[in-house]
Protein backbone atom coordinates (compact mmCIF):
# COMPACT_ATOMS: atom_id res chain seq x y z
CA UNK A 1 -111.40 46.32 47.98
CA UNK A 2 -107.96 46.98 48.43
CA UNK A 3 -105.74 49.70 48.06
CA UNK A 4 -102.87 47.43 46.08
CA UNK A 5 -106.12 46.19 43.84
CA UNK A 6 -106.96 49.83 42.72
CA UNK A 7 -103.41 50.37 42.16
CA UNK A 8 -103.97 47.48 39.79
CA UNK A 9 -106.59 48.80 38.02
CA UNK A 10 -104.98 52.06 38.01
CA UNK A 11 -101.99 50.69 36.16
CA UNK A 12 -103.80 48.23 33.73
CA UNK A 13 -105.81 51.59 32.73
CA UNK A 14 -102.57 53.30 31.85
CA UNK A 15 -101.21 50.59 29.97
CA UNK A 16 -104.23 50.34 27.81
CA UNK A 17 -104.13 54.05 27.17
CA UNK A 18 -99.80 53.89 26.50
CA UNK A 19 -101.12 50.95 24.20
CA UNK A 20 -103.37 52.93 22.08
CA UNK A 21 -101.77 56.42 22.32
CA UNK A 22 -98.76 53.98 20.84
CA UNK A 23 -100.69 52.63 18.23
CA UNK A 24 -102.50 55.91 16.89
CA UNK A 25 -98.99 57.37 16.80
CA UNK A 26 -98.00 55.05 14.29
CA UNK A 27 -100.88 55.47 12.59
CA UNK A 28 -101.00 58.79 11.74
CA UNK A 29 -96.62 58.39 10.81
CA UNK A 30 -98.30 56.14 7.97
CA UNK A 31 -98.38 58.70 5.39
CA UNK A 32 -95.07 60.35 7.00
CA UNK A 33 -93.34 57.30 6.32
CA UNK A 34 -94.76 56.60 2.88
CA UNK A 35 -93.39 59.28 1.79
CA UNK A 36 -89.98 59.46 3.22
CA UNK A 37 -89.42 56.41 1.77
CA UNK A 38 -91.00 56.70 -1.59
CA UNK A 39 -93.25 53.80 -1.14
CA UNK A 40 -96.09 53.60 -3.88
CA UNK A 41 -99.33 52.38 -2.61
CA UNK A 42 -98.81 48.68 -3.49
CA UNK A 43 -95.46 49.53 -1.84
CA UNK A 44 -96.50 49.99 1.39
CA UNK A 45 -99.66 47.76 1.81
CA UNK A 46 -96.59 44.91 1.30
CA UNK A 47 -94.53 46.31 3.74
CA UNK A 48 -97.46 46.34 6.14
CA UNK A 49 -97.32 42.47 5.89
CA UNK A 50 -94.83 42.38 8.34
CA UNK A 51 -96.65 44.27 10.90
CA UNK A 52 -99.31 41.48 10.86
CA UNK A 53 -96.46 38.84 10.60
CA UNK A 54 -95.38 39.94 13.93
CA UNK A 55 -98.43 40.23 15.38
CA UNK A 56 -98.74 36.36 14.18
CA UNK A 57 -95.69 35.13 15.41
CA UNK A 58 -96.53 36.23 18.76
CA UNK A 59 -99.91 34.92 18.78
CA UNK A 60 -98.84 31.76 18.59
CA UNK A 61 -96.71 31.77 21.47
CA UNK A 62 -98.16 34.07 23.55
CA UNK A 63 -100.45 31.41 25.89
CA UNK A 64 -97.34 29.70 26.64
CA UNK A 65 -95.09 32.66 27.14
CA UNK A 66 -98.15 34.49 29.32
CA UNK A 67 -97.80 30.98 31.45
CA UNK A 68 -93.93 31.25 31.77
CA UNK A 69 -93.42 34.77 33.14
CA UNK A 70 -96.98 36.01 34.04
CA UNK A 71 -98.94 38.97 32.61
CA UNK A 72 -97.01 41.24 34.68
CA UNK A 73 -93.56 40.27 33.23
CA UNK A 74 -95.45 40.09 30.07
CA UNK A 75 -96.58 43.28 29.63
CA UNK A 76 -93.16 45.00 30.84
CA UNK A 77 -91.84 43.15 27.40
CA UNK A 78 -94.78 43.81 25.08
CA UNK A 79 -94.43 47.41 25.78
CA UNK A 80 -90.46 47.54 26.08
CA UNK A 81 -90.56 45.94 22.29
CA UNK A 82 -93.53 48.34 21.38
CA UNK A 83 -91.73 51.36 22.27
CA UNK A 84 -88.60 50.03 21.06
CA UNK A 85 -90.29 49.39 17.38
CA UNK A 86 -91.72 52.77 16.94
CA UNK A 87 -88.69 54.77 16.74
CA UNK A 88 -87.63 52.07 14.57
CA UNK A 89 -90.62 52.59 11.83
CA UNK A 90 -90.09 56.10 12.20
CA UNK A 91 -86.40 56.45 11.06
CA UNK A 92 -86.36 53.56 8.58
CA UNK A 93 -84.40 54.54 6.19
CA UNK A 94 -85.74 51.62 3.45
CA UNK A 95 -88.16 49.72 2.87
CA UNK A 96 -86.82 46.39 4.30
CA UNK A 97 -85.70 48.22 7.18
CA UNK A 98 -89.44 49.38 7.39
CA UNK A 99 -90.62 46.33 7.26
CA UNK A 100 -88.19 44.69 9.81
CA UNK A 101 -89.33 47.43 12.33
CA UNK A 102 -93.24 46.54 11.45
CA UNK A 103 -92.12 42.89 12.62
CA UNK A 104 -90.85 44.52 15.91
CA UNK A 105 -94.30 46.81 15.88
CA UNK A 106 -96.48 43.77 15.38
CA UNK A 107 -94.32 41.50 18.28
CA UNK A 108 -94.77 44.56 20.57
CA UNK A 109 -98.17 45.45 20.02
CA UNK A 110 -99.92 41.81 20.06
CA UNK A 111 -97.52 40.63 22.68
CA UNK A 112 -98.71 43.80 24.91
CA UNK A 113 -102.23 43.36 23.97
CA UNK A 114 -102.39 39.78 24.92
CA UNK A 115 -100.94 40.46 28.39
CA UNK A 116 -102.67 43.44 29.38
CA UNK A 117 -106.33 41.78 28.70
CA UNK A 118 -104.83 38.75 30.82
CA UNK A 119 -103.75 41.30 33.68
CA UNK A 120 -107.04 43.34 32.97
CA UNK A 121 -108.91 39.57 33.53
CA UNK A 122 -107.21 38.99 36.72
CA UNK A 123 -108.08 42.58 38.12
CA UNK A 124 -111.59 41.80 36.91
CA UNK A 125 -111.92 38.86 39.05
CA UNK A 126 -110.49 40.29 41.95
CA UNK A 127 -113.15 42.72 42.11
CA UNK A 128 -115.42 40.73 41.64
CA UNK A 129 -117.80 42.24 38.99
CA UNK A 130 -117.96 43.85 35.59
CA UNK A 131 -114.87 46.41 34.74
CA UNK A 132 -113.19 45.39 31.58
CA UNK A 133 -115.02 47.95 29.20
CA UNK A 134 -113.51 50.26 31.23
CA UNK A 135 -110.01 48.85 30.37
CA UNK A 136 -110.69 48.69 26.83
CA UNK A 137 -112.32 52.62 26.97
CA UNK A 138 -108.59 53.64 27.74
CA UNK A 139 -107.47 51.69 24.87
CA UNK A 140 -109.69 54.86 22.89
């Protein structure tokens, strides 16, 4: 085994934990948000469409992109437009702005997500045996 593919491994392991840290940060801003904003209930489980519209949009072009640049390059931009989108949710200052940032959440988030189990896939291989739970365990 070598040194740069434990540095690998080392790094995919961070990204998973950034990656949930992230998205458990937004989480608990839910209720935050809700009420900075004066959403109702109904209010907000609209606005959370556009989380999972972003997520969708990526999904769709996320094989090809992932074949473009690499998972490398890809996960540089899924987290650049993660961490860029947070900030975003948090300061929204109405609802469509909210939603617009959930869009910019959900491109982040599935865009990093995709990448880093295609880097985590390619670290697997290299060593040769079982060690993707151990990615996802960071994700925790």
């Amino acid at each position: 085994m070598t040194g740069d593919l434990k540095r690998a491994r080392l790094g995919v392991s961070v990204v998973f934990a950034v990656c949930g840290a992230a998205f458990a940060t937004w989480l608990a801003r839910v209720p935050a948000v809700q009420e900075q904003l004066g959403l109702s209930t109904g209010a907000l489980a609209t606005g959370l469409f556009g989380l999972a519209a972003g997520s969708v949009l990526v999904l769709l072009g996320a094989g090809a992109l992932l074949t473009r640049i690499g998972s490398r390059a890809a996960v540089v931009l899924g987290a650049v437009v993660l961490c860029a989108g947070l900030p975003l949710v948090a300061f929204a200052w109405s609802a469509p702005v909210f939603v617009a940032a959930l869009v910019v959440l959900g491109v982040g988030n599935s865009l990093l997500d995709v990448a880093m189990n295609a880097h985590a896939a390619r670290v697997e291989e290299g060593y040769g045996r079982p060690i993707f739970a151990g990615f996802h365990a960071f994700w925790n």
